[in-house]
Every structure is written in structure tokens, then in C-alpha cells.
Protein backbone atom coordinates (compact mmCIF):
# COMPACT_ATOMS: atom_id res chain seq x y z
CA UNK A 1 105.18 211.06 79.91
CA UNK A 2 106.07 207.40 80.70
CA UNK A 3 109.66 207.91 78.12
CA UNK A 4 110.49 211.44 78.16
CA UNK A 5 112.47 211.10 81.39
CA UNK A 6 116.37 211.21 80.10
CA UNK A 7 117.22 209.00 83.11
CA UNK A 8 115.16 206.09 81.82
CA UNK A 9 116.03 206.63 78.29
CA UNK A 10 119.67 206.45 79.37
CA UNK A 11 119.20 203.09 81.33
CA UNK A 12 116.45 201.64 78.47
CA UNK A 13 119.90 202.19 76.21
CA UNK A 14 122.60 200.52 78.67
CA UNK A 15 120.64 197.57 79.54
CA UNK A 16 118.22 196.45 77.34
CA UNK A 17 117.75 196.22 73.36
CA UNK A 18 114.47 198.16 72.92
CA UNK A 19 112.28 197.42 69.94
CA UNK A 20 108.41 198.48 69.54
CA UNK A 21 105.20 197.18 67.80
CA UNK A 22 101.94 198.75 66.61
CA UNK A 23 99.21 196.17 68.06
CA UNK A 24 96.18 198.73 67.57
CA UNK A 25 93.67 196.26 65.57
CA UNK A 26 96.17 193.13 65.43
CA UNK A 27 95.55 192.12 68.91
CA UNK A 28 92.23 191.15 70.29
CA UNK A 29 93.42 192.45 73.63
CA UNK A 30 94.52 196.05 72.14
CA UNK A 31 92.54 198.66 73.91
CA UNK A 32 91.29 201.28 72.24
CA UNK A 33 90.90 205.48 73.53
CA UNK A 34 89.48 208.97 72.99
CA UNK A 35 91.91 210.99 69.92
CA UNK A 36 93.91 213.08 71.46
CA UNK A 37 95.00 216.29 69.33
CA UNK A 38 98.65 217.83 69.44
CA UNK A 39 97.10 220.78 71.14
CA UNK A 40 96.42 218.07 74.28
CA UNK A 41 99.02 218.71 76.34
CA UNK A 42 100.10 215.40 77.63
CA UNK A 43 99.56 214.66 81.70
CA UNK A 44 100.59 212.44 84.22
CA UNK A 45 98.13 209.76 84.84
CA UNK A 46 98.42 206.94 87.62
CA UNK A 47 100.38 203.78 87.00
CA UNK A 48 98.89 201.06 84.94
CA UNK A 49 96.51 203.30 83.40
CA UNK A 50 95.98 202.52 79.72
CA UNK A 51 96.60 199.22 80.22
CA UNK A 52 94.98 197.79 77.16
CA UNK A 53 96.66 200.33 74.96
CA UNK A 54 100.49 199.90 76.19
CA UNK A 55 102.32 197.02 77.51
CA UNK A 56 106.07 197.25 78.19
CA UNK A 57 107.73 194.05 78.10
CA UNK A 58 110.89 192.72 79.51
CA UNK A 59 112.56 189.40 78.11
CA UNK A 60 115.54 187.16 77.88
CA UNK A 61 117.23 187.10 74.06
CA UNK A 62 115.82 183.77 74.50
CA UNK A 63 112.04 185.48 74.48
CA UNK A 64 111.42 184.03 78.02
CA UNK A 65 109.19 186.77 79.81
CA UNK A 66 111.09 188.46 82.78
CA UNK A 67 108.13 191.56 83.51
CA UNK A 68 105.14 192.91 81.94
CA UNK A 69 104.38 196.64 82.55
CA UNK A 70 101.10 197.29 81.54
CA UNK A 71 100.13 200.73 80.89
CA UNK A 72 101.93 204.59 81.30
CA UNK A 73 104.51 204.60 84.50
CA UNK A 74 105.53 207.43 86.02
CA UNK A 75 109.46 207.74 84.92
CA UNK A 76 110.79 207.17 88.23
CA UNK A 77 108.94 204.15 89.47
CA UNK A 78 109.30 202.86 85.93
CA UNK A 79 113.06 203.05 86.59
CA UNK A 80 112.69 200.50 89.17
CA UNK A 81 110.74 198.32 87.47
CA UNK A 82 113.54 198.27 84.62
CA UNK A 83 115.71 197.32 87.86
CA UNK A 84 113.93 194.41 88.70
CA UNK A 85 114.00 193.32 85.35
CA UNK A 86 117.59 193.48 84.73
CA UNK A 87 118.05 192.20 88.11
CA UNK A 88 115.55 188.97 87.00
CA UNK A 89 117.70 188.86 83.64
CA UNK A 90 120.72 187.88 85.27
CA UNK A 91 118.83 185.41 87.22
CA UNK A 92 117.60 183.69 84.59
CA UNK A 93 121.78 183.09 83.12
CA UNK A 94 122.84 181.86 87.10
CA UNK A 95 124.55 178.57 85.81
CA UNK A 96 125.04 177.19 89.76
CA UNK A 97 121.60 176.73 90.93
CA UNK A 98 118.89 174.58 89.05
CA UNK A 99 115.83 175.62 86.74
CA UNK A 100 113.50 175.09 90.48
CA UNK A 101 115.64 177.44 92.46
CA UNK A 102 115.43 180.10 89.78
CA UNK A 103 111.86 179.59 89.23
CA UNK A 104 111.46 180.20 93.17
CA UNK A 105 113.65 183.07 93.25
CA UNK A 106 111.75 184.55 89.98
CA UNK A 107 109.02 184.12 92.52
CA UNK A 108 110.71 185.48 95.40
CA UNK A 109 111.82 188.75 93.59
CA UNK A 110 108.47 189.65 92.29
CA UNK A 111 106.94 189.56 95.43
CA UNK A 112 109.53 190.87 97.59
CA UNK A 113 109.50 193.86 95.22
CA UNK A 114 105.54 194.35 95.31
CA UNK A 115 106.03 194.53 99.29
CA UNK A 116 108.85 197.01 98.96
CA UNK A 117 107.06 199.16 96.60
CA UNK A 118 107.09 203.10 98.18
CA UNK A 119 104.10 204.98 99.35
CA UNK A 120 104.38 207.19 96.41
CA UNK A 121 104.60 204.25 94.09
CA UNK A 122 101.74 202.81 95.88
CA UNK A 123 99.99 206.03 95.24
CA UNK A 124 100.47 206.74 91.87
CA UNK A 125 99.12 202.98 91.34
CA UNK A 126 95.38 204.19 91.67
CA UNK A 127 93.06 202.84 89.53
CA UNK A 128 90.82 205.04 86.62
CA UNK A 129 87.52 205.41 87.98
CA UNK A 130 86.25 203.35 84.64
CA UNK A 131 88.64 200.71 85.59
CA UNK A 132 87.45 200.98 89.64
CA UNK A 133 83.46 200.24 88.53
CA UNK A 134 84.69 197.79 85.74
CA UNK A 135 86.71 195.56 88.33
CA UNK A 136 84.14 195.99 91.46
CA UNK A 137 81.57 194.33 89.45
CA UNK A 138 84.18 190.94 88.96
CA UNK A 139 83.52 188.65 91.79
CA UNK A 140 86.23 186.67 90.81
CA UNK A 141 88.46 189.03 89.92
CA UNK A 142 92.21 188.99 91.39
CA UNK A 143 92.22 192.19 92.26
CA UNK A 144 89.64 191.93 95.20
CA UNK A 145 91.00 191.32 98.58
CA UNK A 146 89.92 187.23 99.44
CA UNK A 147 92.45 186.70 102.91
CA UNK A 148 93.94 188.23 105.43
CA UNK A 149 92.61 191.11 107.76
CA UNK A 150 91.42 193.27 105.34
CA UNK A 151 89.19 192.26 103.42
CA UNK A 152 87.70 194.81 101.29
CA UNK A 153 88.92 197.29 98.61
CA UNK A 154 90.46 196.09 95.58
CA UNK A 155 94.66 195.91 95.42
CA UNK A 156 96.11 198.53 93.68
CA UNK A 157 97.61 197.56 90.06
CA UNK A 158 101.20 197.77 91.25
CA UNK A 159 100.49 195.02 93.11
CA UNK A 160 98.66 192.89 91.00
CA UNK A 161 100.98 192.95 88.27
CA UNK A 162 103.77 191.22 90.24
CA UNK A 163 101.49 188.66 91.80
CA UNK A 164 100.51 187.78 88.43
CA UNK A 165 103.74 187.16 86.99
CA UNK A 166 105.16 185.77 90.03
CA UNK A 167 103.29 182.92 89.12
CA UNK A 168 104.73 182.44 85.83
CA UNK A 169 108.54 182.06 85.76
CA UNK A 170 110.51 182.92 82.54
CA UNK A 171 107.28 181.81 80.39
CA UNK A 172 108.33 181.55 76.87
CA UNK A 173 106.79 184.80 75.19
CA UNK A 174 104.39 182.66 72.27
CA UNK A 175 103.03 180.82 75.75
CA UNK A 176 102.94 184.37 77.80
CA UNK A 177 98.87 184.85 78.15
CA UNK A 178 98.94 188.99 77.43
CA UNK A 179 95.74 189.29 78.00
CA UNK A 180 94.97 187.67 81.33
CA UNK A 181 98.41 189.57 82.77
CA UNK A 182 97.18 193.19 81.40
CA UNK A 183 93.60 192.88 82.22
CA UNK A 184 92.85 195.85 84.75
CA UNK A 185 89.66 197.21 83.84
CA UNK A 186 87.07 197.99 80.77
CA UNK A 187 89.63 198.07 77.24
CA UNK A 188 88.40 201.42 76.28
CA UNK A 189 90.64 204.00 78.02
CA UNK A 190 88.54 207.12 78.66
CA UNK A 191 90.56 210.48 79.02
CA UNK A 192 87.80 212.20 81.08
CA UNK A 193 87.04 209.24 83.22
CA UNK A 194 89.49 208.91 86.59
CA UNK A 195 91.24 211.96 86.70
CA UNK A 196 90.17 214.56 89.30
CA UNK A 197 87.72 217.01 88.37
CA UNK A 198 86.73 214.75 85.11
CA UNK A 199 83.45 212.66 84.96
């Protein structure tokens, strides 16, 4: 579902020079899933989910990592996520401020975005139940809630995924650690698990 919007297709072809790779066994942090048949009809699931089994990846030609997208996206939120990428892109070529001020304005952007993010994006960011019980039972994990006023609940995925890389400006992609920036849960993805009426 995550490509078959024409929008995104349109603006994956004006700004950015798409290529693909088959990790499935080559990657110790390749997830693996239930077969699904052609007579499946294909579904919307929640952002993130399938983490382990699809990352989208945003870079410089220069292979510095601007955004990770782990997982399926719903078309429209991943529309502004391609934003924010393009919009880190040309941050990365400002010639009139130095490497520190881009690094903190990498910083800046991720974050600001994560606050901005919509209700409905917020929404759609749920996590698979699988993923849910997998992640409760890390007491380190960064997805529990350590500060603030609230202090319970674990942070929605959207979230996570921009605090993550907001701490890693413009990594080159052969330092980029994959697997500690998609980690969101168990790396089986279960199609009956999470979704309402499923168990």
C-alpha cells in the first residue's frame, strides 16, 4: 500500500534517484513474515509496521544518511517524510554555515518535525500488538517514557524514529547502525497479530 499512491510515486521520481535491494537472508537484521498468497488482498497496516522487513532510506549522493523509514507508511504521511528528507538534503549542500550548525539544524528538523507530526499521523503510528508485548518487556528500551509528566506508555514509532536519527547527523551509510535505528519490536512480522479482530 506504502507505493501505490501516484502522488508519492510522482514526487519519489522528481526528487530522489530510487534504487532497491533484496536483504531477505543477507542481513542479520532482515525480518522475516507469514507468506502471503496473491489471493491476500493487501491492507493498510499502521506506520512502522514491518519494520524488520522494509526500511526506506534517504541519502546524500555522497551516501550520508538524511532519514530512515522503517516499515509500510501510509502514502500520505510517507509524503511528508519524503519532505523532510529533501528538505534535510539541501541542508546538508548549505555552503554558508559550518559542518556544527548543520549538524544542529539536522537535529533541529528531526525533532521539530516529530512534534509537528498530525493526530492522524500520530494515529496511524500504533504499534502491532507483537511489537507492543515485545517492547514492554525492554526496560531499557527507548521507546518507554523515562521524563517528563507522563511517564508511562511507550512512544509511538513515529516518534522514535526521528529521535533516533536526530542523534546522528548525515552518518556516512557503511557507519549508519540499521539495526539499532529499525529495531521496534520482535523481527518476525505476524499478519494476524495487531490488527483488530486478529489474535
Amino acid at each position: 500500500m506504502t507505493l501505490s499512491d501516484d502522488a508519492v510515486i510522482e514526487k519519489l521520481n522528481r526528487s530522489f534517484v530510487c534504487g532497491w535491494k533484496n536483504i531477505k537472508g543477507a542481513m542479520t537484521y532482515a525480518g522475516t513474515s507469514n507468506t502471503h498468497m496473491p489471493e491476500n488482498a493487501a491492507i493498510e497496516v499502521s506506520n512502522c509496521a514491518g519494520h524488520h522487513n522494509v526500511q526506506m532510506v534517504f541519502m546524500t549522493a555522497e551516501g550520508r544518511v538524511l532519514h530512515v523509514l522503517p516499515g509500510f507508511w501510509n502514502p500520505r504521511h510517507l509524503a511528508e517524510e519524503m519532505d523532510l528528507a529533501a528538505d534535510l538534503g539541501k541542508l546538508y549542500y548549505r555552503k554558508d554555515i559550518s559542518a556544527a550548525e548543520r549538524n544542529a539544524k539536522y537535529l533541529d528538523l528531526h525533532l521539530r518535525h516529530a512534534l509537528d507530526h498530525s493526530a492522524e499521523l500520530r494515529g496511524k503510528s500504533y504499534h502491532q500488538g507483537f511489537d507492543k508485548m515485545n517492547l514492554e518487556k525492554r526496560e531499557e528500551s527507548d521507546f518507554h517514557r523515562k521524563e517528563g509528566f507522563i511517564s508511562y506508555g511507550l512512544k509511538t514509532p513515529d516518534q522514535v524514529v526521528h529521535e533516533r536519527l536526530a542523534e546522528r547527523p548525515f552518518t556516512p551509510w557503511a557507519l549508519f547502525d540499521v539495526r539499532k535505528a529499525i529495531d521496534m519490536g520482535q523481527r518476525q512480522y505476524s499478519y494476524n497479530h495487531g490488527l483488530p479482530g486478529k489474535t
